[in-house]
C-alpha atoms as a PDB file:
ATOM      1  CA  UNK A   1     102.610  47.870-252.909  1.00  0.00           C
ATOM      2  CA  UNK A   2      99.025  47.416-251.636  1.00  0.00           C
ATOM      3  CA  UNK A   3      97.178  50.366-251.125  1.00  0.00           C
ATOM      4  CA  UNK A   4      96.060  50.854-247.556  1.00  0.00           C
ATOM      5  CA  UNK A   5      92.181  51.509-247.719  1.00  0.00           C
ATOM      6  CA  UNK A   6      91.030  53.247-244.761  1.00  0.00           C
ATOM      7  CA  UNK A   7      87.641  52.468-243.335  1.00  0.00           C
ATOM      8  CA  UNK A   8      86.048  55.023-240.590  1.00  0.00           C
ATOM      9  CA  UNK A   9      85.820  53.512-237.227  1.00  0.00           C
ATOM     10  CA  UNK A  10      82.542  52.961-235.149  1.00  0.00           C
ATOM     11  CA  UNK A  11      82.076  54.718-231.750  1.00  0.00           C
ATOM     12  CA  UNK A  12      79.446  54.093-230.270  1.00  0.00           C
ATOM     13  CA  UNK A  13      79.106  57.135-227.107  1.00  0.00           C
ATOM     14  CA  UNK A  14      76.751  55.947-223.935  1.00  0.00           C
ATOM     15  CA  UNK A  15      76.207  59.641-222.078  1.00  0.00           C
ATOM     16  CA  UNK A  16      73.322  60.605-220.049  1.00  0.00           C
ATOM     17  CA  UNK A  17      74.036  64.299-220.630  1.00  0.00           C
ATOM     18  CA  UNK A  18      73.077  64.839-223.974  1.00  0.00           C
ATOM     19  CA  UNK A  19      75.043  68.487-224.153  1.00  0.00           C
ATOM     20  CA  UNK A  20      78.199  66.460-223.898  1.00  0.00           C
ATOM     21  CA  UNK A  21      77.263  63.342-225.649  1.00  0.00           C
ATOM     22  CA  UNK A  22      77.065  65.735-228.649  1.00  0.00           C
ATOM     23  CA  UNK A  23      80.034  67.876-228.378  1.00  0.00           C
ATOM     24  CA  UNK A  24      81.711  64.550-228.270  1.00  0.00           C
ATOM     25  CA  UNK A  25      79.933  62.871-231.370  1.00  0.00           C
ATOM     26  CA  UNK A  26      80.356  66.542-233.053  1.00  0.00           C
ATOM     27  CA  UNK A  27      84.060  66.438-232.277  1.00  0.00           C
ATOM     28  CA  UNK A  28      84.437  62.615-233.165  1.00  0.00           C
ATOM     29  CA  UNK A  29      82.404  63.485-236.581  1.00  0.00           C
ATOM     30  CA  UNK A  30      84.548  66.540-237.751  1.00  0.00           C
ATOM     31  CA  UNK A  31      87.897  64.045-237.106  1.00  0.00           C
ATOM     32  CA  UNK A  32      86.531  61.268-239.407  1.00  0.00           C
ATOM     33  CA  UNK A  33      84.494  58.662-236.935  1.00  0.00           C
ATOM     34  CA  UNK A  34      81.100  57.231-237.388  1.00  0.00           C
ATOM     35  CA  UNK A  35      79.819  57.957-234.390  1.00  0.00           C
ATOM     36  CA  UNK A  36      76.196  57.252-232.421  1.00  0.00           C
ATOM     37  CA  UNK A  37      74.995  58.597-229.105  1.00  0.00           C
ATOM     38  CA  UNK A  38      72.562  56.662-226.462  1.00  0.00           C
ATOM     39  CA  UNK A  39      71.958  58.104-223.211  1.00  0.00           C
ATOM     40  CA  UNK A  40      71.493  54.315-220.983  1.00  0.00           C
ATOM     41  CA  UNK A  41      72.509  50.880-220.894  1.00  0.00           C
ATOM     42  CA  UNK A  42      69.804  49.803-222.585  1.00  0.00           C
ATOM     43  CA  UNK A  43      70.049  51.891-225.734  1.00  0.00           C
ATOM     44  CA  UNK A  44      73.741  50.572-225.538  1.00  0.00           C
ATOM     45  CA  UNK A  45      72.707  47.202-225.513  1.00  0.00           C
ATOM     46  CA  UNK A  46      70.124  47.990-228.338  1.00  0.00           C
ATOM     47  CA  UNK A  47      72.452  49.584-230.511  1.00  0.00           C
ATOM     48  CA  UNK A  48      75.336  46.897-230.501  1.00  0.00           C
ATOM     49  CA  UNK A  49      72.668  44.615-231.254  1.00  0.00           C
ATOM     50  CA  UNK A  50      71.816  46.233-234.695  1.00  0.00           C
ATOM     51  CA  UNK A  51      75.842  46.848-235.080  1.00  0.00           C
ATOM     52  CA  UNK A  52      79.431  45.961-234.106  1.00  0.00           C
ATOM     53  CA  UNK A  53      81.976  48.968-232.719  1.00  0.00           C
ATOM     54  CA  UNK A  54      85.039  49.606-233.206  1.00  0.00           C
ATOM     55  CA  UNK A  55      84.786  51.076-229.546  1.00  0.00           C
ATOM     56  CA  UNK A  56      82.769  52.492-226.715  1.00  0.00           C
ATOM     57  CA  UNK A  57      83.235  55.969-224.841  1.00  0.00           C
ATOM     58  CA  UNK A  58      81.122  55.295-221.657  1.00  0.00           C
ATOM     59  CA  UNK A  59      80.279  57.663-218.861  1.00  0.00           C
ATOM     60  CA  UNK A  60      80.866  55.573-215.686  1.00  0.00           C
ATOM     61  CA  UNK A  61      78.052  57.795-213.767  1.00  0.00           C
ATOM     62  CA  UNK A  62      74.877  56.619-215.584  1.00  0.00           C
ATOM     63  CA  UNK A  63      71.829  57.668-213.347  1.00  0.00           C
ATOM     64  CA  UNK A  64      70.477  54.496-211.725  1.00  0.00           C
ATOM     65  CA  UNK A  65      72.717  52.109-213.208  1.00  0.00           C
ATOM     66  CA  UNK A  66      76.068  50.027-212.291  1.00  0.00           C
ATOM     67  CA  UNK A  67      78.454  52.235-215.264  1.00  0.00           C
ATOM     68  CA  UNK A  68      81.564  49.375-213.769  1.00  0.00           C
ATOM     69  CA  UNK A  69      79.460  46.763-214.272  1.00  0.00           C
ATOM     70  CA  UNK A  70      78.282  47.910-217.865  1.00  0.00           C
ATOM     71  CA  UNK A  71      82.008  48.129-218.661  1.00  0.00           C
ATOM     72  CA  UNK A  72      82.547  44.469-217.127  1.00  0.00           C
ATOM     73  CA  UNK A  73      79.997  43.336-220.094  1.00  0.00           C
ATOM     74  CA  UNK A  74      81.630  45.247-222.625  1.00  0.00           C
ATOM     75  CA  UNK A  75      85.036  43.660-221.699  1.00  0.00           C
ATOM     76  CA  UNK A  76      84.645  40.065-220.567  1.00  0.00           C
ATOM     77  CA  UNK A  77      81.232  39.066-222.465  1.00  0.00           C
ATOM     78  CA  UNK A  78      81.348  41.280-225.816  1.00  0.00           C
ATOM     79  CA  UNK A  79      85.135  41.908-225.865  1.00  0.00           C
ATOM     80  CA  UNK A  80      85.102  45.510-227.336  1.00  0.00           C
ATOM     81  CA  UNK A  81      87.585  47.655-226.576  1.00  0.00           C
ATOM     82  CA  UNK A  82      85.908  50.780-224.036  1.00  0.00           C
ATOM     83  CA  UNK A  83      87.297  54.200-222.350  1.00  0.00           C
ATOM     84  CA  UNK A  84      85.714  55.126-219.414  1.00  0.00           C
ATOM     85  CA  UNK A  85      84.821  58.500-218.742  1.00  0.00           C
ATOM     86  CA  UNK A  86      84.046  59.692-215.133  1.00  0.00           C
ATOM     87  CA  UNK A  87      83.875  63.072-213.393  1.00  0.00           C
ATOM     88  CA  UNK A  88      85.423  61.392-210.377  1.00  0.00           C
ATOM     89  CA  UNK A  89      88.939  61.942-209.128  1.00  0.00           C
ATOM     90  CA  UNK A  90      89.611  59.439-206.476  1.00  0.00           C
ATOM     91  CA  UNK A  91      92.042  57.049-207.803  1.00  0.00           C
ATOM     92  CA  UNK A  92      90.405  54.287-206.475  1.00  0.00           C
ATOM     93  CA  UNK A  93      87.320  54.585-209.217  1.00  0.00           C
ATOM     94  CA  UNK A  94      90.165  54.706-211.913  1.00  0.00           C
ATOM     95  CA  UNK A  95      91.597  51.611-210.842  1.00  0.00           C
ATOM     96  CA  UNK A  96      87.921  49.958-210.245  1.00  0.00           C
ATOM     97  CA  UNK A  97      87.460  50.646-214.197  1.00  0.00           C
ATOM     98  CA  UNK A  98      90.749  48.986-215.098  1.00  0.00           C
ATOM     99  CA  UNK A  99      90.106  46.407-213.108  1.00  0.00           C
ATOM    100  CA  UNK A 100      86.534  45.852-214.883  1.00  0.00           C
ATOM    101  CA  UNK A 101      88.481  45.487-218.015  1.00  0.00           C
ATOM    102  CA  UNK A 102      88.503  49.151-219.202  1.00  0.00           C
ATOM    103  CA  UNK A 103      91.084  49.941-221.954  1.00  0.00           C
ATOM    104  CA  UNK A 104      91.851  53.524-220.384  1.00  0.00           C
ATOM    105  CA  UNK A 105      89.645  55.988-218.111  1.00  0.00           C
ATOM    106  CA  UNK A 106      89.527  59.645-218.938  1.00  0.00           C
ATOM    107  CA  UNK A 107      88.451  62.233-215.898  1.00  0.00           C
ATOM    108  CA  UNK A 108      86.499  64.906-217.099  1.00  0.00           C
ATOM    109  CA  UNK A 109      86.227  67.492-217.894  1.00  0.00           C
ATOM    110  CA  UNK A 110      88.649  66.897-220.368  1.00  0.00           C
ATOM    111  CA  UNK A 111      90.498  68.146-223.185  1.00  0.00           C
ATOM    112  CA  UNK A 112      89.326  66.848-225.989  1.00  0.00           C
ATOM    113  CA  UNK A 113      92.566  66.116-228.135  1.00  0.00           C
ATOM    114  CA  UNK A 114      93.750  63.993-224.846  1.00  0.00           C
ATOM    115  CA  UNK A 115      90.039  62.207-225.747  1.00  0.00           C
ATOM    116  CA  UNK A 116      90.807  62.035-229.582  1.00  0.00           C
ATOM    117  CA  UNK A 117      94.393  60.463-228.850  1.00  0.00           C
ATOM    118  CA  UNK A 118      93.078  58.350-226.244  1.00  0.00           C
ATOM    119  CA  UNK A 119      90.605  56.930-228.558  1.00  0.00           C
ATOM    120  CA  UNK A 120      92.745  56.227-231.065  1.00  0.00           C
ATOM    121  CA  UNK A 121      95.516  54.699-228.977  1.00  0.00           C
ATOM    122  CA  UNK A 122      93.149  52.141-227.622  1.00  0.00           C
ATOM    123  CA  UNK A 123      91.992  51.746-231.903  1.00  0.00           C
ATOM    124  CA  UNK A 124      95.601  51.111-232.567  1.00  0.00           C
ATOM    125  CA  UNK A 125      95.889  48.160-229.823  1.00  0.00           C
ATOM    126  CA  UNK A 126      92.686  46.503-230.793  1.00  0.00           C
ATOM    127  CA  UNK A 127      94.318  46.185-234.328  1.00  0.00           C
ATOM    128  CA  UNK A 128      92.050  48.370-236.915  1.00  0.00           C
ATOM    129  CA  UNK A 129      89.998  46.911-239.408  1.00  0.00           C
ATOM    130  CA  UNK A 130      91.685  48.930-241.877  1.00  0.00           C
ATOM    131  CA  UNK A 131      95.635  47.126-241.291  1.00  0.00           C
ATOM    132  CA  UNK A 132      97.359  45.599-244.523  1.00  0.00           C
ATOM    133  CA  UNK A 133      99.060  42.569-243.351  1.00  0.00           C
ATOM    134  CA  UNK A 134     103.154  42.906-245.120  1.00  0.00           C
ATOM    135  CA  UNK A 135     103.718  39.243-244.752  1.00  0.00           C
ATOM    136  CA  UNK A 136     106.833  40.499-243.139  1.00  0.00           C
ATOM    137  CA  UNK A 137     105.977  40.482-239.236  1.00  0.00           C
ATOM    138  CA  UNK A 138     106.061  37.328-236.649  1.00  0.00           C
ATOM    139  CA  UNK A 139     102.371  35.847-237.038  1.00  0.00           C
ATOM    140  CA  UNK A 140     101.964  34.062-233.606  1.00  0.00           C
ATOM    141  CA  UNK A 141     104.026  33.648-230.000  1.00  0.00           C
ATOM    142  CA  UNK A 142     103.800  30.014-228.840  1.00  0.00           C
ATOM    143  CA  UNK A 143     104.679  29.239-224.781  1.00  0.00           C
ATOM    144  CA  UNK A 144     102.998  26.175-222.743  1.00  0.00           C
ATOM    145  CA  UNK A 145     100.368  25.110-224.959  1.00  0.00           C
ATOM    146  CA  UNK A 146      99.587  28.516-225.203  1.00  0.00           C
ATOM    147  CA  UNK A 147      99.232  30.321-228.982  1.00  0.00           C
ATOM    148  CA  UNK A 148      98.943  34.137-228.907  1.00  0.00           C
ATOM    149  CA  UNK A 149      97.815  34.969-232.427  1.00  0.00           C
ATOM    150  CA  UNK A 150      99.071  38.905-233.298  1.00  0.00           C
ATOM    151  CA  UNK A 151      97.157  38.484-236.463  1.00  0.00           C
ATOM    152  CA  UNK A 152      93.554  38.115-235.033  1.00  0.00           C
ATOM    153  CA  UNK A 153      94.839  39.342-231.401  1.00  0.00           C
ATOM    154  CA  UNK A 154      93.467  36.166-229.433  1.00  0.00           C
ATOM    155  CA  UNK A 155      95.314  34.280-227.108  1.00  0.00           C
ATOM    156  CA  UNK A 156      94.408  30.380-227.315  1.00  0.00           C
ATOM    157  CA  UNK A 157      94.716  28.384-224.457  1.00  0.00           C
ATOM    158  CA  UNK A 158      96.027  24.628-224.754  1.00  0.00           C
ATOM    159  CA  UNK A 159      92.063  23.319-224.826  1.00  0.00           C
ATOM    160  CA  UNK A 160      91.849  25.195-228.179  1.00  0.00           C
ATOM    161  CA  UNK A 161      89.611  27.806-226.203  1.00  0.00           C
ATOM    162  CA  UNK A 162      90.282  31.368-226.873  1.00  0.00           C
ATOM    163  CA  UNK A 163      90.395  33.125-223.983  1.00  0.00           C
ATOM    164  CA  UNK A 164      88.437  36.632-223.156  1.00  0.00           C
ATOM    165  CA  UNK A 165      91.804  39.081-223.170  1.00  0.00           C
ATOM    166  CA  UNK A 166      90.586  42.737-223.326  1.00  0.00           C
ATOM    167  CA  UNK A 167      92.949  45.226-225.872  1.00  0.00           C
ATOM    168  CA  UNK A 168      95.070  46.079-223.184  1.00  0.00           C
ATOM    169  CA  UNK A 169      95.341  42.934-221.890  1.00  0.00           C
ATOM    170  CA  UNK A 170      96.736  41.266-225.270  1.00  0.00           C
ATOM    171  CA  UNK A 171      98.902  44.597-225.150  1.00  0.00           C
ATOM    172  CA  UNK A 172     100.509  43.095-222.247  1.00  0.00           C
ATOM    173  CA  UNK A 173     100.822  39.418-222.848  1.00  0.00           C
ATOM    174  CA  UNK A 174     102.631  40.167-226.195  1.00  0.00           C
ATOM    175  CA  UNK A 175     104.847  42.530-224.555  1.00  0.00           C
ATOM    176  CA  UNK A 176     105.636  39.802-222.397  1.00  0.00           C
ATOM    177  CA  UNK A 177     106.534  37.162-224.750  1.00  0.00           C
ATOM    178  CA  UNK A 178     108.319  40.047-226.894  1.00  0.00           C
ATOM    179  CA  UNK A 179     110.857  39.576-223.754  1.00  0.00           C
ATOM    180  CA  UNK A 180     110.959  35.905-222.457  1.00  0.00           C
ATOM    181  CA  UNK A 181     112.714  35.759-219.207  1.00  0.00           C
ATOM    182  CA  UNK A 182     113.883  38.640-219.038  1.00  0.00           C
ATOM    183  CA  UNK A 183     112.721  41.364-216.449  1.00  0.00           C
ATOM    184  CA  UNK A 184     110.861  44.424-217.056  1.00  0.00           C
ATOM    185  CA  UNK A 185     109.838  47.351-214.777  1.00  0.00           C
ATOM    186  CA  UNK A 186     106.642  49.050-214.392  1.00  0.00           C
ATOM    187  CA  UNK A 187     107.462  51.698-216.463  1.00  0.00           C
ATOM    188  CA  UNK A 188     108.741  49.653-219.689  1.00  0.00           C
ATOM    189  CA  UNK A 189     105.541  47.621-219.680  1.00  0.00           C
ATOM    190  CA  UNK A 190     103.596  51.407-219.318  1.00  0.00           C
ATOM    191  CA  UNK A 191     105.591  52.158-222.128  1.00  0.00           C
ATOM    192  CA  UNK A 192     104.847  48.754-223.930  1.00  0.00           C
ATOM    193  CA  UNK A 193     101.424  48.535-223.641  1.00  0.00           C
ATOM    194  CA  UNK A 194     100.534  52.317-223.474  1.00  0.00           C
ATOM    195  CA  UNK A 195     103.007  54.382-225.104  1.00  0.00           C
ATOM    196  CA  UNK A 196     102.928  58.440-223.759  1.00  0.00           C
ATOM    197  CA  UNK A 197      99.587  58.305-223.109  1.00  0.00           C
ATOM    198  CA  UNK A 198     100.011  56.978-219.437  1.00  0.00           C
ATOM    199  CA  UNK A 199      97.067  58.393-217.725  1.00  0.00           C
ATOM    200  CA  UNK A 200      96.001  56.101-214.375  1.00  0.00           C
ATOM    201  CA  UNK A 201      97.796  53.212-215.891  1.00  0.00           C
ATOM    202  CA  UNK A 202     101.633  54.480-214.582  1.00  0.00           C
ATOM    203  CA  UNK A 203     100.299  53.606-210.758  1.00  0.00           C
ATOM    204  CA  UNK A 204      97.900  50.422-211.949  1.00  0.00           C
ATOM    205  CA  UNK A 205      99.860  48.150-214.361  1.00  0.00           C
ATOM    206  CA  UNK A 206      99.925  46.006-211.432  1.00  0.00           C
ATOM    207  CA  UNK A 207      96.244  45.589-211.544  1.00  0.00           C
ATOM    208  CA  UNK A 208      96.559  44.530-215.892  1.00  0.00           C
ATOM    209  CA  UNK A 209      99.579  41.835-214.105  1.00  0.00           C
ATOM    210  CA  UNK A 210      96.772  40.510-211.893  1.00  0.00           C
ATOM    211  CA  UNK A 211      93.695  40.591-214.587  1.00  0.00           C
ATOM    212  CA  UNK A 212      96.201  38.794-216.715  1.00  0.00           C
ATOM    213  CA  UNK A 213      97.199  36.633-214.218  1.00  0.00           C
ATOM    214  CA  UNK A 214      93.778  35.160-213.725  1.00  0.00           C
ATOM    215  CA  UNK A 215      93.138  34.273-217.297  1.00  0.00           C
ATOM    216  CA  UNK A 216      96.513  32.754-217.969  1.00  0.00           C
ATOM    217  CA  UNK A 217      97.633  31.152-215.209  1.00  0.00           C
ATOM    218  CA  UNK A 218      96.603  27.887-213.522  1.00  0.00           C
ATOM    219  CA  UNK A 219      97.165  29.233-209.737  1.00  0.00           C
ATOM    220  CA  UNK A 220      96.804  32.896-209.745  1.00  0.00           C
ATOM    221  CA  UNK A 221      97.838  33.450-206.353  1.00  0.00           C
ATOM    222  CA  UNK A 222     101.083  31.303-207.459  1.00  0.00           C
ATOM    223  CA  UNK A 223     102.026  32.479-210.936  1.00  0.00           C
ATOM    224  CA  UNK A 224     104.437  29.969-212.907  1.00  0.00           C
ATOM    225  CA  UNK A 225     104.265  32.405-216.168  1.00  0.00           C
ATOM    226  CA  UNK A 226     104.534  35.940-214.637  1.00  0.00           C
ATOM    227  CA  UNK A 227     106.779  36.228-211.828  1.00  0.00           C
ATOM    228  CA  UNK A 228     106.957  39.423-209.189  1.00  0.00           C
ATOM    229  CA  UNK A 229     110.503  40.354-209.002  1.00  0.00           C
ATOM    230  CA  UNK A 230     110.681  42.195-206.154  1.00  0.00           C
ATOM    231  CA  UNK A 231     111.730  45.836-205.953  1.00  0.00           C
ATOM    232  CA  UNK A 232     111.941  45.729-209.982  1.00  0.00           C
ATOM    233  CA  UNK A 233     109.296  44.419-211.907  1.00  0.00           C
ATOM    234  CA  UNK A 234     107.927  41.343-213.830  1.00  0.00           C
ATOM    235  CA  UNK A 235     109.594  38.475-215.451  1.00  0.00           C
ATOM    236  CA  UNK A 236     107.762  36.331-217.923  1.00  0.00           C
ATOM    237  CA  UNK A 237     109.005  32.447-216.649  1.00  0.00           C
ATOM    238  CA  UNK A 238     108.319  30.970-220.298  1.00  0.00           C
ATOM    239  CA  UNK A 239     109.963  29.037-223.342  1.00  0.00           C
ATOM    240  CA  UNK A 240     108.484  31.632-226.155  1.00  0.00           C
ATOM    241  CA  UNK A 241     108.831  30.305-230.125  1.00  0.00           C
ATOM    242  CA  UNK A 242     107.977  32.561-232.997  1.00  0.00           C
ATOM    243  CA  UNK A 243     105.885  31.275-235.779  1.00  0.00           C
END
């Protein structure tokens, strides 16, 4: 048996209150991350230049900037995986984030074991660079042209293009063609995609549906892959083969 070699993952923290930027790190740190704290966009943007993360913990209320358009470019342009941290409650802001592609959104204060298994969660559906392929597991889920690779987590369109899925977004596509025709509640695709760690996502999975929606499917607004059945759930209209 191969030995699993574990390799410390990279968080990168962008907080503009440096007290809790480093009771985070410090925290992060004494659990086994590498972690690195800037306090704007632009250090952000400086600091994934000189490195790749594993993940970014960003604090949504950054003083004089957009913090839901800084998560937009984390999700859609660099595609690495992001929780968002605010110290607002209205539900609305939470779904905002999601909607800009966050992985999960933490309201703070917080405790920080919820952060720790939040963070790792999110780790754990990006795939960590420190997984040992067995050989044993299904490779790649093939429907309309489309190939959704599970060992490099990219879904490739029928141009050969791969398209810009965040974490929880493959999360939900594989779940999907996992169960082919067949339909799931909310709650099953929660549990799917997020395990226990449900946070805003119970009341917003429709909003991962619709981000989903517009990256997969040729008419959005008329979805031939996944269907609304209503009063229940979803139902993913596709042939699915296993490679």
């Amino acid at each position: 048996m191969q030995e699993r070699v574990e390799v410390a993952s990279s968080i990168l923290v962008v907080e503009s209150d440096a007290e809790i930027g480093e009771r985070i790190a410090r925290y992060l740190l004494d659990n086994g991350f590498e972690t690195e704290i800037v306090a704007d966009g632009l250090a952000m943007e400086a600091a994934l230049r000189r490195r790749q993360r594993d993940l970014v913990l960003l604090d949504l209320a950054l003083p004089g900037e957009d913090g839901l358009a800084i998560c937009r470019q984390l999700s859609i342009e660099r595609n690495i995986p992001n929780i968002v941290v605010t110290a607002q409650i209205d539900e609305v802001d939470r779904i905002l984030a999601l909607e800009m592609g966050a992985d999960d959104c933490v309201v703070a204060p917080f405790n920080f074991r919820e952060l720790l298994a939040r963070i790792r969660a999110v780790l754990r559906r990006a795939g960590p660079r420190a997984a040992i392929d067995d050989g044993k597991a299904r490779t790649a889920y093939l429907f309309a042209g489309w190939t959704v690779d599970l060992k490099t987590r990219e879904a490739i369109t029928p141009l050969g293009d791969t398209a810009a899925l965040t974490a929880a977004e493959f999360d939900l596509l594989h779940a999907l063609c996992e169960n082919p025709n067949r339909v799931l509640t909310r709650d099953q695709l929660v549990d799917m995609t997020h395990g226990a760690l449900r946070g805003p996502f119970q009341r917003s999975i429709d909003v991962l549906v619709s981000r989903l929606r517009q990256k997969i499917e040729a008419d959005p607004k008329n979805p031939a892959f996944i269907r609304t059945i209503r009063s229940e759930g979803y139902l993913f209209a596709a042939q699915v083969s296993k490679r």
